[in-house]
C-alpha atoms as a PDB file:
ATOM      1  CA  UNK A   1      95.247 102.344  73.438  1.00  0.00           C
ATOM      2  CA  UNK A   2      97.331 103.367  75.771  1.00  0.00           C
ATOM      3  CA  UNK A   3      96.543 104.417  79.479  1.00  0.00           C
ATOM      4  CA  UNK A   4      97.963 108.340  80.667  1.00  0.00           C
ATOM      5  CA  UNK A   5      98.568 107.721  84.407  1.00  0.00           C
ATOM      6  CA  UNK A   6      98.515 111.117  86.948  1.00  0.00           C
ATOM      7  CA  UNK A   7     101.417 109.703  88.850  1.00  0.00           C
ATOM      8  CA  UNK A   8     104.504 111.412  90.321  1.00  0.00           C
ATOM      9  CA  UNK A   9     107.126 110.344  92.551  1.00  0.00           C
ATOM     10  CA  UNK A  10     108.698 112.459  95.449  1.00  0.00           C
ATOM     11  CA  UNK A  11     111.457 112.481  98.343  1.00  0.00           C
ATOM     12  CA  UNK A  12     111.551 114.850 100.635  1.00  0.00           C
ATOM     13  CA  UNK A  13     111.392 115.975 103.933  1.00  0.00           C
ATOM     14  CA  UNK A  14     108.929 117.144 105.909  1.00  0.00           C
ATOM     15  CA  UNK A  15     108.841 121.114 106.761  1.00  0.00           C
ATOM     16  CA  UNK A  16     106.375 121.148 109.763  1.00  0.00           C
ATOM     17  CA  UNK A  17     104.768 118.153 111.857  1.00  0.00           C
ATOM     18  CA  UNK A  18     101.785 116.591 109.863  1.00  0.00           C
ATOM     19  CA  UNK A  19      98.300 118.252 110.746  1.00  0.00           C
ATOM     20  CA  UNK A  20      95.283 115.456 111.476  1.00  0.00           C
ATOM     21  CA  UNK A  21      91.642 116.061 111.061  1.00  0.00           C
ATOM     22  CA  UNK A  22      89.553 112.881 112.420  1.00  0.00           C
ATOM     23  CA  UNK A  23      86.216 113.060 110.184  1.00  0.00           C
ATOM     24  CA  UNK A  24      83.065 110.629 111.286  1.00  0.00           C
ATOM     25  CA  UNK A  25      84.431 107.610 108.911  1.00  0.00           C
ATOM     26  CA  UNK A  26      88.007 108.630 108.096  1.00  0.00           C
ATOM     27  CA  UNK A  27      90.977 110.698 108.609  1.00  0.00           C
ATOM     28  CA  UNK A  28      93.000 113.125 106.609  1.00  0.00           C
ATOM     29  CA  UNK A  29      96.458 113.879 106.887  1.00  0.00           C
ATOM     30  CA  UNK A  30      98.119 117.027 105.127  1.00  0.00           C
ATOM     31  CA  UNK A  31     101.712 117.995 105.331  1.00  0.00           C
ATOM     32  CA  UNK A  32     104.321 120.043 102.733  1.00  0.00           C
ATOM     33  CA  UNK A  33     107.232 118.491 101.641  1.00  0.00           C
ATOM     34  CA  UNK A  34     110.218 120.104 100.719  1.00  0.00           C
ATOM     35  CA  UNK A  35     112.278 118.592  97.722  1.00  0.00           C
ATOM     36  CA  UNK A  36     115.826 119.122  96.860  1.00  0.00           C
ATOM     37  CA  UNK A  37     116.758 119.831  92.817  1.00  0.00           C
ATOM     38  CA  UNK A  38     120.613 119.847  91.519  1.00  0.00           C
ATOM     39  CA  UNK A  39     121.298 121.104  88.678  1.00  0.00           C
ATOM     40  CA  UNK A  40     124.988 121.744  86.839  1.00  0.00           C
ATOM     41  CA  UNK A  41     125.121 125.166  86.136  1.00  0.00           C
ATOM     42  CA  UNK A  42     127.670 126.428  82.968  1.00  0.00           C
ATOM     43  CA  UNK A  43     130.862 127.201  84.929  1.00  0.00           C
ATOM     44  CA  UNK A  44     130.293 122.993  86.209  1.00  0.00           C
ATOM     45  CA  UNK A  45     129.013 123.997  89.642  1.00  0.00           C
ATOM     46  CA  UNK A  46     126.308 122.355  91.376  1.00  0.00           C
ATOM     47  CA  UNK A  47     123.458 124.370  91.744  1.00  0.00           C
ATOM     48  CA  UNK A  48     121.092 123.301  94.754  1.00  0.00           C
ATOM     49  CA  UNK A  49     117.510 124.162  94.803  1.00  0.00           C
ATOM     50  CA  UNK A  50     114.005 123.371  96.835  1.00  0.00           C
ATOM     51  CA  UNK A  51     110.881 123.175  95.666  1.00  0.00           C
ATOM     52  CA  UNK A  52     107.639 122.968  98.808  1.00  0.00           C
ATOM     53  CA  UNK A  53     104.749 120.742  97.574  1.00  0.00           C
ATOM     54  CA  UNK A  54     101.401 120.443  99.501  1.00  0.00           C
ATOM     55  CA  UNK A  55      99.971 116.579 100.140  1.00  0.00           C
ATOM     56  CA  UNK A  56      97.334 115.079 101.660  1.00  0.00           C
ATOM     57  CA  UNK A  57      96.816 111.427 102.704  1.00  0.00           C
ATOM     58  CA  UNK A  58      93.332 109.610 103.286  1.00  0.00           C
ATOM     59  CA  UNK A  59      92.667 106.789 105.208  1.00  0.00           C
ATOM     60  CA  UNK A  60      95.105 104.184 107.013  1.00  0.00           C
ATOM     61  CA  UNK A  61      97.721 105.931 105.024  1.00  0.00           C
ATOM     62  CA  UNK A  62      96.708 109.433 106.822  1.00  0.00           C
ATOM     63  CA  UNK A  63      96.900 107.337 110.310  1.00  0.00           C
ATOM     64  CA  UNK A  64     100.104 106.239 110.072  1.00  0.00           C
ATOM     65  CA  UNK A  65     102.092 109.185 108.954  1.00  0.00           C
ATOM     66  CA  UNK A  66     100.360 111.281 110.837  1.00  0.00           C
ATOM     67  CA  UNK A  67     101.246 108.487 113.881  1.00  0.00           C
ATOM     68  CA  UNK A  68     104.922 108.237 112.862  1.00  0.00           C
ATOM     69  CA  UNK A  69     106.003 111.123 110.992  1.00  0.00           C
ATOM     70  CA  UNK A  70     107.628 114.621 112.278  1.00  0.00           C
ATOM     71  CA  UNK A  71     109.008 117.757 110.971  1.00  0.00           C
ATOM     72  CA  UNK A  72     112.194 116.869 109.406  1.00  0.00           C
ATOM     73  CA  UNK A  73     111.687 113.628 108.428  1.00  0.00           C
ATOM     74  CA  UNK A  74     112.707 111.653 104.666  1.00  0.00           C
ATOM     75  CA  UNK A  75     109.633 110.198 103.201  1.00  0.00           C
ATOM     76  CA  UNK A  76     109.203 108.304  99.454  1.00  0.00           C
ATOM     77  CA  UNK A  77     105.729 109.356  98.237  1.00  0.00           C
ATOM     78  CA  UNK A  78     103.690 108.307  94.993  1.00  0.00           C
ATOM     79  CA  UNK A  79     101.266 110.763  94.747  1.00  0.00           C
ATOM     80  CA  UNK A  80      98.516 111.879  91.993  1.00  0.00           C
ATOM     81  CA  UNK A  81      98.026 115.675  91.292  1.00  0.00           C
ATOM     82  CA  UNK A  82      94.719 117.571  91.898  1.00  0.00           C
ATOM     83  CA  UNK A  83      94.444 121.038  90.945  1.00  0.00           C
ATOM     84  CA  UNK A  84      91.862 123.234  92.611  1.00  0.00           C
ATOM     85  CA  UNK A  85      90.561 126.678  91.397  1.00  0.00           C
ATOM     86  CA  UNK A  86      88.118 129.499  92.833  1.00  0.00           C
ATOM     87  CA  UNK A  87      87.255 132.800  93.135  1.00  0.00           C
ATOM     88  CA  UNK A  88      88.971 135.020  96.163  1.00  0.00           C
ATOM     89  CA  UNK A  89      87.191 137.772  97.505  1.00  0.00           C
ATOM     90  CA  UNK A  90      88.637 140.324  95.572  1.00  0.00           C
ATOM     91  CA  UNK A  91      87.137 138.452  92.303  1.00  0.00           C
ATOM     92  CA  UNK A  92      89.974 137.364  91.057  1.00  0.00           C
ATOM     93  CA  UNK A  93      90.605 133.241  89.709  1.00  0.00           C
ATOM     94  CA  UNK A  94      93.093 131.770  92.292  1.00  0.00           C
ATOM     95  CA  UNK A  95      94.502 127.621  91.474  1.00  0.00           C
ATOM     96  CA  UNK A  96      96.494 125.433  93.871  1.00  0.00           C
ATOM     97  CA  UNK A  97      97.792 122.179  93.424  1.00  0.00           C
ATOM     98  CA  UNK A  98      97.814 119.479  95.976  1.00  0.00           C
ATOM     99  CA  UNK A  99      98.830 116.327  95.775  1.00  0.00           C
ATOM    100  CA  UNK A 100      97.067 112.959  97.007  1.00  0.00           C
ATOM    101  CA  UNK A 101      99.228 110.195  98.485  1.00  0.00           C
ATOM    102  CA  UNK A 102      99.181 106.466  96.938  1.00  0.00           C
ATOM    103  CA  UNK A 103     101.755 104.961  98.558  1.00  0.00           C
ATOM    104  CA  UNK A 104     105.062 105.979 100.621  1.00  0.00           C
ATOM    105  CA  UNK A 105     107.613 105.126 102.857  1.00  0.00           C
ATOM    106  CA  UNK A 106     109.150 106.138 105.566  1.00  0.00           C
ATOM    107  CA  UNK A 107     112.800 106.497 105.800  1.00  0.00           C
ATOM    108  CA  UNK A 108     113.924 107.403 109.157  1.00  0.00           C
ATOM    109  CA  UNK A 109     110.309 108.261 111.259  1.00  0.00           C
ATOM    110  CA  UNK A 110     111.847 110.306 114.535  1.00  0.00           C
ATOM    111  CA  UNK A 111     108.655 109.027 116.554  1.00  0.00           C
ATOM    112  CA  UNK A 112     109.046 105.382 115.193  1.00  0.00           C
ATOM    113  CA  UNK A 113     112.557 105.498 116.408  1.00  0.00           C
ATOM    114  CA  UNK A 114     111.445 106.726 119.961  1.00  0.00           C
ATOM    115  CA  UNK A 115     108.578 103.843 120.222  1.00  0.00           C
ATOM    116  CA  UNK A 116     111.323 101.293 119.653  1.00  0.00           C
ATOM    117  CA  UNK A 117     113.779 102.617 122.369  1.00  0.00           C
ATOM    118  CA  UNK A 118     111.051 103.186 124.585  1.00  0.00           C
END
């Protein structure tokens, strides 16, 4: 049988500096990324436009973008979709998605850059 996988692949850059909460035994990183789409419209022309996902990373992973990373900057995630739902105070059914980070990369880190010239 075969395995469905909740995997997803984005590149992107970053639309504000990460945010960092240090909890007792680990560390959470969130940040949005924004993602360019092209698509061909039918005249031919090159339509651009950008999508803004929500992430968050755990761990190690959380450390070091939150270390490196900056608004502005490329980075490759892997990520897996989590969809949250409740009830706002006006009683009506809100849902969000957010996705959590597997693995990335970082393609041009504007602090990393400044640590090596430093």
């Amino acid at each position: 049988m075969n395995t469905i996988s909740n995997y997803c692949r984005f590149i992107g850059r970053l639309t504000a500096d990460p945010k960092i909460v240090d909890f007792e035994n680990t560390t959470l990183c969130t940040f949005t990324l924004a993602v360019s789409e092209y698509r061909k419209e039918k005249n031919g022309e090159k339509k651009k436009s950008v999508n803004f996902f929500d992430f968050e990373a755990w761990d190690s992973g959380g450390t070091t973008i939150g270390k490196y990373c900056e608004k502005g900057d490329v980075i490759d995630l892997v990520a897996s979709a989590r969809n949250n739902s409740w009830t706002d105070k006006n009683g009506n059914k809100r849902f969000s998605t957010k996705f959590r980070v597997k693995e990335f990369k970082l393609f041009n880190s504007s602090r990393e850059k400044q640590e090596q010239s430093a």
